[in-house]
C-alpha atoms as a PDB file:
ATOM      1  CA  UNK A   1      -6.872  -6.353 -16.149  1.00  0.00           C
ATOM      2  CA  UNK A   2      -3.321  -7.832 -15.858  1.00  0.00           C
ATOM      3  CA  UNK A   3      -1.061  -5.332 -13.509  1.00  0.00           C
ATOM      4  CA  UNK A   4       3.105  -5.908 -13.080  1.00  0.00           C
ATOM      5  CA  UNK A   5       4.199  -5.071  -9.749  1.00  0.00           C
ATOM      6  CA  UNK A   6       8.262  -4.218  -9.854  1.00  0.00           C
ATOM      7  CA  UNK A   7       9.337  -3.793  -6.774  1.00  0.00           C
ATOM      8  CA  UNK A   8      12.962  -1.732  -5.360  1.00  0.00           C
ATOM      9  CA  UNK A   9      15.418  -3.513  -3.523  1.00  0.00           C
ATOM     10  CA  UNK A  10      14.258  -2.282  -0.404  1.00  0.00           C
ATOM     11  CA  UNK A  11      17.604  -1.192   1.238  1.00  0.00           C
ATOM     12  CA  UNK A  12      15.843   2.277   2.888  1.00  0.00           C
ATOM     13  CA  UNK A  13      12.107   1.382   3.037  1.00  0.00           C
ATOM     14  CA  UNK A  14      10.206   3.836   4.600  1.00  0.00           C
ATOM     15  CA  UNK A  15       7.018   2.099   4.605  1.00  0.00           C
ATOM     16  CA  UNK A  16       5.758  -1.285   4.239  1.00  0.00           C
ATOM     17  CA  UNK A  17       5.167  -1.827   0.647  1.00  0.00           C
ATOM     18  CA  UNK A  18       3.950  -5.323   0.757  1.00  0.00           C
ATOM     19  CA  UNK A  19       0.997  -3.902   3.201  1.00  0.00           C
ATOM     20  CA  UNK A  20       0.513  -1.350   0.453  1.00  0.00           C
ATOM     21  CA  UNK A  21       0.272  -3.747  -2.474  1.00  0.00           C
ATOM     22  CA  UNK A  22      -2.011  -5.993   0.058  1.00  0.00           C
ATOM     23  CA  UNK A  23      -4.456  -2.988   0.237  1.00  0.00           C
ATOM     24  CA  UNK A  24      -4.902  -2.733  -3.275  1.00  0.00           C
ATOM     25  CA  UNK A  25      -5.256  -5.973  -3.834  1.00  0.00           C
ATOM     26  CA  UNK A  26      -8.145  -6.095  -1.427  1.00  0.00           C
ATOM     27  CA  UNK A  27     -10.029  -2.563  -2.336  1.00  0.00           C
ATOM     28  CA  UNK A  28      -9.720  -3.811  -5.918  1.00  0.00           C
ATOM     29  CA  UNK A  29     -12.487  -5.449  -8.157  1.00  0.00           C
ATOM     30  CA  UNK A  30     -11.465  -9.688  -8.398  1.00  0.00           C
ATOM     31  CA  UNK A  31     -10.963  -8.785 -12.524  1.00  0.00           C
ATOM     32  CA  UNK A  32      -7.719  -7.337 -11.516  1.00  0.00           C
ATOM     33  CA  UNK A  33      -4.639  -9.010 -11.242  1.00  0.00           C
ATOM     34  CA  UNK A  34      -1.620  -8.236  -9.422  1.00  0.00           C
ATOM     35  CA  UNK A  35       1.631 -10.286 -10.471  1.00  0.00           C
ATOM     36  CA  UNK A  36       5.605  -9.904 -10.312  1.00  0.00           C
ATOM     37  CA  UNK A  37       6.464  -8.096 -13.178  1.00  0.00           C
ATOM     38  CA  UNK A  38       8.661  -9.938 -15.790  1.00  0.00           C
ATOM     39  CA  UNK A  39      10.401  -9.024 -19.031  1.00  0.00           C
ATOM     40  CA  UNK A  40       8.533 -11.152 -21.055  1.00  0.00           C
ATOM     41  CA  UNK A  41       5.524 -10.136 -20.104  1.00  0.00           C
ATOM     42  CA  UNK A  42       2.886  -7.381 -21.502  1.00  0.00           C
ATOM     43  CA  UNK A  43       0.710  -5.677 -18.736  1.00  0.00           C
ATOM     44  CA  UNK A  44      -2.158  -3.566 -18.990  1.00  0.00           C
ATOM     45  CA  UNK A  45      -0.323  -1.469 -16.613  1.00  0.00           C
ATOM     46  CA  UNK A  46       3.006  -1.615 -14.987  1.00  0.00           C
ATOM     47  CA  UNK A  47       3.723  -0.394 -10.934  1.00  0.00           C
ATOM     48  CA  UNK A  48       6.832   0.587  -9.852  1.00  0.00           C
ATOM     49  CA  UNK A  49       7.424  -0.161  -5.839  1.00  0.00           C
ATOM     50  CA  UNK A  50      10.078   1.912  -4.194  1.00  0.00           C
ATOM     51  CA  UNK A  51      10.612   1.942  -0.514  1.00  0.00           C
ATOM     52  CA  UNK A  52      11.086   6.064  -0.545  1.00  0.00           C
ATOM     53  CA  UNK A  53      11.491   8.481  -2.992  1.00  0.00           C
ATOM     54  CA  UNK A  54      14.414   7.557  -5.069  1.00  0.00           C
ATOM     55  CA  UNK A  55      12.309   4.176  -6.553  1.00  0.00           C
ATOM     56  CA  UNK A  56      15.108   3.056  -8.201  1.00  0.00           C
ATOM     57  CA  UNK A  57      13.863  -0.288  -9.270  1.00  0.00           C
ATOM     58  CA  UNK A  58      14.743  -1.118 -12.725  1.00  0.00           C
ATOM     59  CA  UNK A  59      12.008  -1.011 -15.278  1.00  0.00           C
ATOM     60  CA  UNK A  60      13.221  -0.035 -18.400  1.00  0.00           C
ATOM     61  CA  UNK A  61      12.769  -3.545 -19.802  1.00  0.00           C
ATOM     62  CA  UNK A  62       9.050  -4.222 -18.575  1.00  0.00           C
ATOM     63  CA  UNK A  63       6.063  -3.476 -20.940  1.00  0.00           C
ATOM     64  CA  UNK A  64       2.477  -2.062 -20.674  1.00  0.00           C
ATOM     65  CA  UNK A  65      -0.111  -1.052 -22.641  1.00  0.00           C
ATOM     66  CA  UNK A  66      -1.226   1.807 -20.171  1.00  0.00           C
ATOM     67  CA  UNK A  67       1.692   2.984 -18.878  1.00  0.00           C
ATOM     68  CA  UNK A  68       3.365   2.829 -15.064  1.00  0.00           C
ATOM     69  CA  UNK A  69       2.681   4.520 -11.799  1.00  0.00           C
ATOM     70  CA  UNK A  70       5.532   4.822  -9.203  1.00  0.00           C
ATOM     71  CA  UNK A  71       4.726   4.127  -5.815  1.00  0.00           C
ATOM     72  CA  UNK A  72       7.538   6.094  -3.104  1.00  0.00           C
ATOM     73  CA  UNK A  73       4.736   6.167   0.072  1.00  0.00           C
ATOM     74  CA  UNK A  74       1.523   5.502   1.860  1.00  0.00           C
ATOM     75  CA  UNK A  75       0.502   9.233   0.526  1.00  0.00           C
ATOM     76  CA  UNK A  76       0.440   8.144  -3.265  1.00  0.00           C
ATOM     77  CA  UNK A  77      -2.510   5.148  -2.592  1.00  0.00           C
ATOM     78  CA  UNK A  78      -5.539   7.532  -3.659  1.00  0.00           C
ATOM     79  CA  UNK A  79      -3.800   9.016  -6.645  1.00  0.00           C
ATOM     80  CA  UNK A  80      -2.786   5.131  -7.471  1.00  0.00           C
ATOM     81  CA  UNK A  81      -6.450   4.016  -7.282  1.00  0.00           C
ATOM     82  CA  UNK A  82      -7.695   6.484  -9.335  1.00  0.00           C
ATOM     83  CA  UNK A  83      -4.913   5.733 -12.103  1.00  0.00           C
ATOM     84  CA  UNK A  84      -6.061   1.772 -11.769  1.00  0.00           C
ATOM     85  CA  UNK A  85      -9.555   2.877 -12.068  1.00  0.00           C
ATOM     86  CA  UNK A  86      -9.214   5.164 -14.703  1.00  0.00           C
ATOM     87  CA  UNK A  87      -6.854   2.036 -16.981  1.00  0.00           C
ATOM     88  CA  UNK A  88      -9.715  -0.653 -15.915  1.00  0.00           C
ATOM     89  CA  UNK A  89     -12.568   1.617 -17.103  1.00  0.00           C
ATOM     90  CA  UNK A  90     -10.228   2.562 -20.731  1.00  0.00           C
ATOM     91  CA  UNK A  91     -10.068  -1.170 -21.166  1.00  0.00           C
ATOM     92  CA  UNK A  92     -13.759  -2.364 -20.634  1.00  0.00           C
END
């Protein structure tokens, strides 16, 4: 499973998102792939880093066959695993 990681600009973060990304990354099964997302690019599933909750990273352009989570804190990890888990088993 091929995810796009767009990430804000990070002018207000209120937590660390690289530590956040780093954590899934590690609780995740080694079929899943974490990349920056590009444009020309198709993902199985798109997420969308902001430092708080504005997450104004731009996104409109990126594609994914599973849709996109948006990421604004530390609170949102649980419901993100369970979206990853729920694309991965769709997709097997």
């Amino acid at each position: 499973m091929k995810i796009g990681i767009k990430y804000c600009g990070g002018c207000n973060p209120r937590f660390d998102r690289l530590q956040f990304i780093g954590r899934l990354k590690n609780n995740m099964e080694e079929d899943v792939g974490f990349e920056k997302a590009e444009e020309e690019c198709i993902y199985d599933f798109l997420l969308i880093v902001g430092g708080c909750t504005q997450c104004c990273a731009e996104h409109g352009r990126l594609k994914s066959r599973h849709g996109k989570a948006y990421i604004r804190s530390q609170q949102d990890y649980g419901e993100i695993v369970q979206q990853l888990n729920a694309v991965k088993n769709a997709i097997s």
